[in-house]
Structure formats: C-alpha cells, structure tokens
PDB file of N, CA and C in Angstrom:
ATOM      1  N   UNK A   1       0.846  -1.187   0.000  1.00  0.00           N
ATOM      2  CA  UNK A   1       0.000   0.000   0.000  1.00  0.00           C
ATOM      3  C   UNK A   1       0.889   1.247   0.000  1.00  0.00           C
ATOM      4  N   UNK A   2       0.724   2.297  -0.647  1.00  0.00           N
ATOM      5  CA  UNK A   2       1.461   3.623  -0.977  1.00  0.00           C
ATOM      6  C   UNK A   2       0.690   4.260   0.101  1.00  0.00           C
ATOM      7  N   UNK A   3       2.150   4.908   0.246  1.00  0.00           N
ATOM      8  CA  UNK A   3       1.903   5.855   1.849  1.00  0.00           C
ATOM      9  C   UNK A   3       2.105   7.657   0.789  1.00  0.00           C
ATOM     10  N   UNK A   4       1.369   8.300   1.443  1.00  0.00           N
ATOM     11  CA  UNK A   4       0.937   9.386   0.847  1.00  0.00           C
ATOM     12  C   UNK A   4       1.244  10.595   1.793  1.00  0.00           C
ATOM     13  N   UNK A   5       2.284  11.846   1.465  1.00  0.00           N
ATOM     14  CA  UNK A   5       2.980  12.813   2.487  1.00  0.00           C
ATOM     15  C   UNK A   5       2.592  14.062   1.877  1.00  0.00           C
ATOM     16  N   UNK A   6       2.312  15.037   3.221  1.00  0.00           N
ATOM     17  CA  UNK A   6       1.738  16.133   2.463  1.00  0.00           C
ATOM     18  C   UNK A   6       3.476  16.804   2.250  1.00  0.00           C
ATOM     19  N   UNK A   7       3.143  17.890   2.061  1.00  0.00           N
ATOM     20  CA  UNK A   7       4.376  18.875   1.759  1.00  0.00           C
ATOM     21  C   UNK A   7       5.606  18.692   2.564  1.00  0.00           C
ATOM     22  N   UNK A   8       5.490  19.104   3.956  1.00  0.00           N
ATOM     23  CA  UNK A   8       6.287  18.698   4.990  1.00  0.00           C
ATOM     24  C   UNK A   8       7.071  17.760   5.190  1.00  0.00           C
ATOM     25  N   UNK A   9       6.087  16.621   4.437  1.00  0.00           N
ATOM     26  CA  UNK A   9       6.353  15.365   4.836  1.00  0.00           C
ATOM     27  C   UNK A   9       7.728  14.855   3.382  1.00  0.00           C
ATOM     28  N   UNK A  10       7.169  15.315   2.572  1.00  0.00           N
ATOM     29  CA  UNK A  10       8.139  15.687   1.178  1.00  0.00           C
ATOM     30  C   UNK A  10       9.786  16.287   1.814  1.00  0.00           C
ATOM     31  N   UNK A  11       9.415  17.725   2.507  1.00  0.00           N
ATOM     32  CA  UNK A  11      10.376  18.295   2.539  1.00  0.00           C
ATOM     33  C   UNK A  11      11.022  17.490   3.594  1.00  0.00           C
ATOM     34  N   UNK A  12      11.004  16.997   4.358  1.00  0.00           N
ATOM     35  CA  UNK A  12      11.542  15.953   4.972  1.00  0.00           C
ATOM     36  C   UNK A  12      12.809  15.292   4.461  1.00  0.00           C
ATOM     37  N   UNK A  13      11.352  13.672   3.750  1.00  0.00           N
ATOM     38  CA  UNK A  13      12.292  12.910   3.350  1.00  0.00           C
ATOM     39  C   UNK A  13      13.551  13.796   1.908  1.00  0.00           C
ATOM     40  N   UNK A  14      13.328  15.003   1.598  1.00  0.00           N
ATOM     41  CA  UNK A  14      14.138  15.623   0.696  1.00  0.00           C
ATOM     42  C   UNK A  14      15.185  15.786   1.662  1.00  0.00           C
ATOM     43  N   UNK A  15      15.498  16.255   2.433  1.00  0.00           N
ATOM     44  CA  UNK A  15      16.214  17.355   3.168  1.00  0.00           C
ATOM     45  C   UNK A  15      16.122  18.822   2.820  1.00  0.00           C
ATOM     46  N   UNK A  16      15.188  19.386   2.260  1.00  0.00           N
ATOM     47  CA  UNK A  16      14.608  20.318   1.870  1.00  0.00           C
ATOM     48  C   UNK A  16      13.709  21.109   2.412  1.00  0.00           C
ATOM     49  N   UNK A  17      13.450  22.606   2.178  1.00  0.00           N
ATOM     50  CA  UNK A  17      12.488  23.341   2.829  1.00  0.00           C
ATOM     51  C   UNK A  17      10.975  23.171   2.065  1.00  0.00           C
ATOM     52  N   UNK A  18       9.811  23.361   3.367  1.00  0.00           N
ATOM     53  CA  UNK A  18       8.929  23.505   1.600  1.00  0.00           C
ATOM     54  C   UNK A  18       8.700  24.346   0.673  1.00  0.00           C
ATOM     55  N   UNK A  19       9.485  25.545   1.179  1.00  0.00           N
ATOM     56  CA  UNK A  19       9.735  26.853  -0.439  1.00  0.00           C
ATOM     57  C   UNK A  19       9.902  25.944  -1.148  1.00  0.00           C
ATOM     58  N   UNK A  20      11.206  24.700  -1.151  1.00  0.00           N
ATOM     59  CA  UNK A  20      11.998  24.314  -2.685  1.00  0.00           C
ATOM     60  C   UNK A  20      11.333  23.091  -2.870  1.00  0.00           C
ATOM     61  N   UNK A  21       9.956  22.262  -1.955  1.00  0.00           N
ATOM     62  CA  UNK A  21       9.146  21.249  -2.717  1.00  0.00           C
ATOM     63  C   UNK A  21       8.750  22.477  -3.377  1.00  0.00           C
ATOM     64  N   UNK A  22       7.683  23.289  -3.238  1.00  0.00           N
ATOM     65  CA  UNK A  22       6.783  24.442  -4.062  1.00  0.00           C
ATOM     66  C   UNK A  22       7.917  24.660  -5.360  1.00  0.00           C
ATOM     67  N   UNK A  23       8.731  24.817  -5.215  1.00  0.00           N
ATOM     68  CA  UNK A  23      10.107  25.051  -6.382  1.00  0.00           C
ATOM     69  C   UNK A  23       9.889  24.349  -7.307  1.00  0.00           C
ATOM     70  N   UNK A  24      10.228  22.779  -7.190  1.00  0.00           N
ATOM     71  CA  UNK A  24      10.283  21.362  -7.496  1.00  0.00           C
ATOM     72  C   UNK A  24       8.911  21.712  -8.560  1.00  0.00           C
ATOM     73  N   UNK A  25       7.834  21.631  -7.889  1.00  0.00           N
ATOM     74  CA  UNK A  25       6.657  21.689  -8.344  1.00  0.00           C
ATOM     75  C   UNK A  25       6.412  22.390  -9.446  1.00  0.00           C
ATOM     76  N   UNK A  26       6.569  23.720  -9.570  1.00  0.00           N
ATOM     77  CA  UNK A  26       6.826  25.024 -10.171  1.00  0.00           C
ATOM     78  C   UNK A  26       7.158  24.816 -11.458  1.00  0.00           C
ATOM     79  N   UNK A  27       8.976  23.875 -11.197  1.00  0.00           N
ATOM     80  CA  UNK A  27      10.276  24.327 -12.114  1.00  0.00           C
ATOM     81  C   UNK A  27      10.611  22.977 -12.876  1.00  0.00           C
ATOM     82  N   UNK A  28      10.281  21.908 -11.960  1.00  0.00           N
ATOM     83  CA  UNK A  28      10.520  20.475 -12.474  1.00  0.00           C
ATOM     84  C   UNK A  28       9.983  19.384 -13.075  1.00  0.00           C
ATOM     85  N   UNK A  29       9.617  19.632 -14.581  1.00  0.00           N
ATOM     86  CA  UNK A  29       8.632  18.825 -15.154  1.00  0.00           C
ATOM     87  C   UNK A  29       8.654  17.488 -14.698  1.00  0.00           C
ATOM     88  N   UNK A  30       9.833  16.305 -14.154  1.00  0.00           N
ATOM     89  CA  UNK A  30      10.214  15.738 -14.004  1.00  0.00           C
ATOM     90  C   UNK A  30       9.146  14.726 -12.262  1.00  0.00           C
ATOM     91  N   UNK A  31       9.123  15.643 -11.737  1.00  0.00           N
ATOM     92  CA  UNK A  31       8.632  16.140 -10.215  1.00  0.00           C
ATOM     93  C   UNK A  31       7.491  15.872 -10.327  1.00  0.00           C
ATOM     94  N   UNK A  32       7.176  13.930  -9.197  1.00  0.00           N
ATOM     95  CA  UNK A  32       5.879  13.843  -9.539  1.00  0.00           C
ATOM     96  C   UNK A  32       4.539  14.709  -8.693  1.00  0.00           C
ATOM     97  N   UNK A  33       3.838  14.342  -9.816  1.00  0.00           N
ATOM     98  CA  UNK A  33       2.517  15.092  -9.843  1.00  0.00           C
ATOM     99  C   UNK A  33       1.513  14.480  -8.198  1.00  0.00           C
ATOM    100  N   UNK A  34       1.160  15.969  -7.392  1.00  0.00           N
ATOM    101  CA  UNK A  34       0.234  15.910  -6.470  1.00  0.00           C
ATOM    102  C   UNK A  34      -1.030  15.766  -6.898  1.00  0.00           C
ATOM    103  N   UNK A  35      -1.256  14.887  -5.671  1.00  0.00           N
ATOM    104  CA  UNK A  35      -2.789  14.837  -5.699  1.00  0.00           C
ATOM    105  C   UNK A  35      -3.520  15.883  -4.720  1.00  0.00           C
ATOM    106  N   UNK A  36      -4.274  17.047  -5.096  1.00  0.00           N
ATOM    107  CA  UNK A  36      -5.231  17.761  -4.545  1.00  0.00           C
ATOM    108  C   UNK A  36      -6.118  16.933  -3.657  1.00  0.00           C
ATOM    109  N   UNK A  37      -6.440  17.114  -2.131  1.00  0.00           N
ATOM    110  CA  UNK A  37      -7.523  16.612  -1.723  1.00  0.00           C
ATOM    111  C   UNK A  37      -8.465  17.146  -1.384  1.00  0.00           C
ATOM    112  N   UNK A  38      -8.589  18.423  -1.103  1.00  0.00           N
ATOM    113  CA  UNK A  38      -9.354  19.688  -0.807  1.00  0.00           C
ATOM    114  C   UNK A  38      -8.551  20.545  -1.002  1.00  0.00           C
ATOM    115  N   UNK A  39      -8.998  21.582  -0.937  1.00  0.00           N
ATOM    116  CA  UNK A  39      -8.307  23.281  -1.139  1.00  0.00           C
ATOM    117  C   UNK A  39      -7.236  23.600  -0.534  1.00  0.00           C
ATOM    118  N   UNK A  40      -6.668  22.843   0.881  1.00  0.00           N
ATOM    119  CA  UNK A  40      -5.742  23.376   1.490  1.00  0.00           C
ATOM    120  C   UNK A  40      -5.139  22.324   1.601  1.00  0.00           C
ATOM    121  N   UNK A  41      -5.365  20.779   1.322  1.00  0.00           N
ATOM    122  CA  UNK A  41      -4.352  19.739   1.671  1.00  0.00           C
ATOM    123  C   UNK A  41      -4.013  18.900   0.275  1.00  0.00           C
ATOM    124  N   UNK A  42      -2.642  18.840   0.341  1.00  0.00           N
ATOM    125  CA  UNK A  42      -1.857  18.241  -1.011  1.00  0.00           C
ATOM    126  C   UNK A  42      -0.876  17.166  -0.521  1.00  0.00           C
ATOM    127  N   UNK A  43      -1.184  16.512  -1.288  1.00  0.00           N
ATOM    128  CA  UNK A  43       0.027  14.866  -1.191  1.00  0.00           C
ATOM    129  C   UNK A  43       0.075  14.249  -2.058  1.00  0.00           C
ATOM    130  N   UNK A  44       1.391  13.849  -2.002  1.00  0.00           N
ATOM    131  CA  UNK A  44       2.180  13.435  -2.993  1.00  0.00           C
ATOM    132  C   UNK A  44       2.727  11.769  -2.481  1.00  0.00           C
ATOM    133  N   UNK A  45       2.577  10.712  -3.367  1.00  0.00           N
ATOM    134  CA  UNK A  45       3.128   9.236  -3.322  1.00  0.00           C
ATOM    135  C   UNK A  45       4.283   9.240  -2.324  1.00  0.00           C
ATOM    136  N   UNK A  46       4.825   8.425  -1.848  1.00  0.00           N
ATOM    137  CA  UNK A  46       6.039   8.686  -1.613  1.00  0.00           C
ATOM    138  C   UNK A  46       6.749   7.829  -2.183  1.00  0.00           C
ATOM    139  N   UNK A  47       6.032   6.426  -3.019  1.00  0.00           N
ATOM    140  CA  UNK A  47       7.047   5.913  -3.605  1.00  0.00           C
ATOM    141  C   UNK A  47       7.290   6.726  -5.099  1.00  0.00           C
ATOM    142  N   UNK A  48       6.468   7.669  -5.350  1.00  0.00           N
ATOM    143  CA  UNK A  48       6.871   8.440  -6.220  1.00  0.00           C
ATOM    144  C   UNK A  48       7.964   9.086  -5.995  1.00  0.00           C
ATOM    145  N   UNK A  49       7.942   9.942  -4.987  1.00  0.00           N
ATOM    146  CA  UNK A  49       8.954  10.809  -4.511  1.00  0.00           C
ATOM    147  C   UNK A  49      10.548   9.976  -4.785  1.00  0.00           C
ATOM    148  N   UNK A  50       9.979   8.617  -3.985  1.00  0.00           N
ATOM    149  CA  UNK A  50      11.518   8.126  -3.856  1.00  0.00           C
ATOM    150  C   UNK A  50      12.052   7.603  -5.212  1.00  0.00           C
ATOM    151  N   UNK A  51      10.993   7.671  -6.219  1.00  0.00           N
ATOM    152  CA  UNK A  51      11.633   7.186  -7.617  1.00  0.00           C
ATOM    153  C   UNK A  51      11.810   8.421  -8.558  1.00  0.00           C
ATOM    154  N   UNK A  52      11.834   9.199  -8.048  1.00  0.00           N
ATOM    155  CA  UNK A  52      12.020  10.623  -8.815  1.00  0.00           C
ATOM    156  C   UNK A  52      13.438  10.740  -8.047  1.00  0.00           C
ATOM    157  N   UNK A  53      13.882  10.634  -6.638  1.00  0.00           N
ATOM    158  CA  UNK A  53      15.007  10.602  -6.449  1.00  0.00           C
ATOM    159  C   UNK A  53      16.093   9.797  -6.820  1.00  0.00           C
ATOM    160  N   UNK A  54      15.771   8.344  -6.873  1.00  0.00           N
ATOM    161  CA  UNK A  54      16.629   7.786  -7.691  1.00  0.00           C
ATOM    162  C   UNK A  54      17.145   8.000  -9.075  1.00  0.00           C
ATOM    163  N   UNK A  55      15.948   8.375 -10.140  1.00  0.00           N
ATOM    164  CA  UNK A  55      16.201   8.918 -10.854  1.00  0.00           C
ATOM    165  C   UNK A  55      17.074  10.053 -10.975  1.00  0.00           C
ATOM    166  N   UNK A  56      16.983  10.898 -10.089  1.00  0.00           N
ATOM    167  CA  UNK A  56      18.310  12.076 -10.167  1.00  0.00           C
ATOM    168  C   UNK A  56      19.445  11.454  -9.932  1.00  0.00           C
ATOM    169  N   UNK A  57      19.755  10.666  -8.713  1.00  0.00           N
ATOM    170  CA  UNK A  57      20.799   9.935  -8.746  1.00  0.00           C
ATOM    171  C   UNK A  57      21.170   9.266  -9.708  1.00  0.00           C
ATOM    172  N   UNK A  58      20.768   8.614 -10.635  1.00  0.00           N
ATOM    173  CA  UNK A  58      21.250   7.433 -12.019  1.00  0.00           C
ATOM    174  C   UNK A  58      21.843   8.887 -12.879  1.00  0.00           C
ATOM    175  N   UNK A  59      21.252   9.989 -12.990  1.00  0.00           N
ATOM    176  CA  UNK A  59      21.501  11.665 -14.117  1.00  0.00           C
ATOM    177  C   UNK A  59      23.100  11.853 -13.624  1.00  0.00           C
ATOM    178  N   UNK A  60      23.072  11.620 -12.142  1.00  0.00           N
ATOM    179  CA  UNK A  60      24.553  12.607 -11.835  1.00  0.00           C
ATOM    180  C   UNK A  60      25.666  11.980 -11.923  1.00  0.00           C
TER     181      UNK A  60
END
C-alpha cells in the first residue's frame, strides 16, 4: 500500500524546505505530480517521490 505525504512530509524525506518542494513543483517537469484533496491539503506518493530521487541519482 502507498503511503501518501503532504508537503512537509516531502520536505523531509528531501532534506529540503517547503519553499523548494513548491520550487520542485513550479520548475521540475520531471517532479511527480500531487494529488489535490481539498483546497488546502496536497500529497504526494512517496514511492513516487523516492523514484524521482533515484532517478536524479542514475543523471549525476
């Protein structure tokens, strides 16, 4: 079962602030896509997250 992190929870496992998830979001076509759940709460996969990071890692 996929565990699902709002912003915070992103900037976290990033080591990141959430200005630069909002960044990510913004700037990085790459950067998977949130799911809206109401107006004020957003989350994102986390096994997404963590395969968008690997992916940067295999680039560098």
């Amino acid at each position: 079962m996929d565990k699902y992190l709002r912003v915070k929870g992103v900037a976290e496992m990033l080591s990141v602030s959430t200005s630069t998830v909002w960044n990510y979001v913004k700037q990085d076509t790459n950067f998977p896509k949130s799911i809206k759940l109401t107006g004020s709460v957003t989350v994102w996969s986390a096994n997404e997250i963590q395969a968008w990071v690997e992916s940067k890692r295999r680039r560098l």
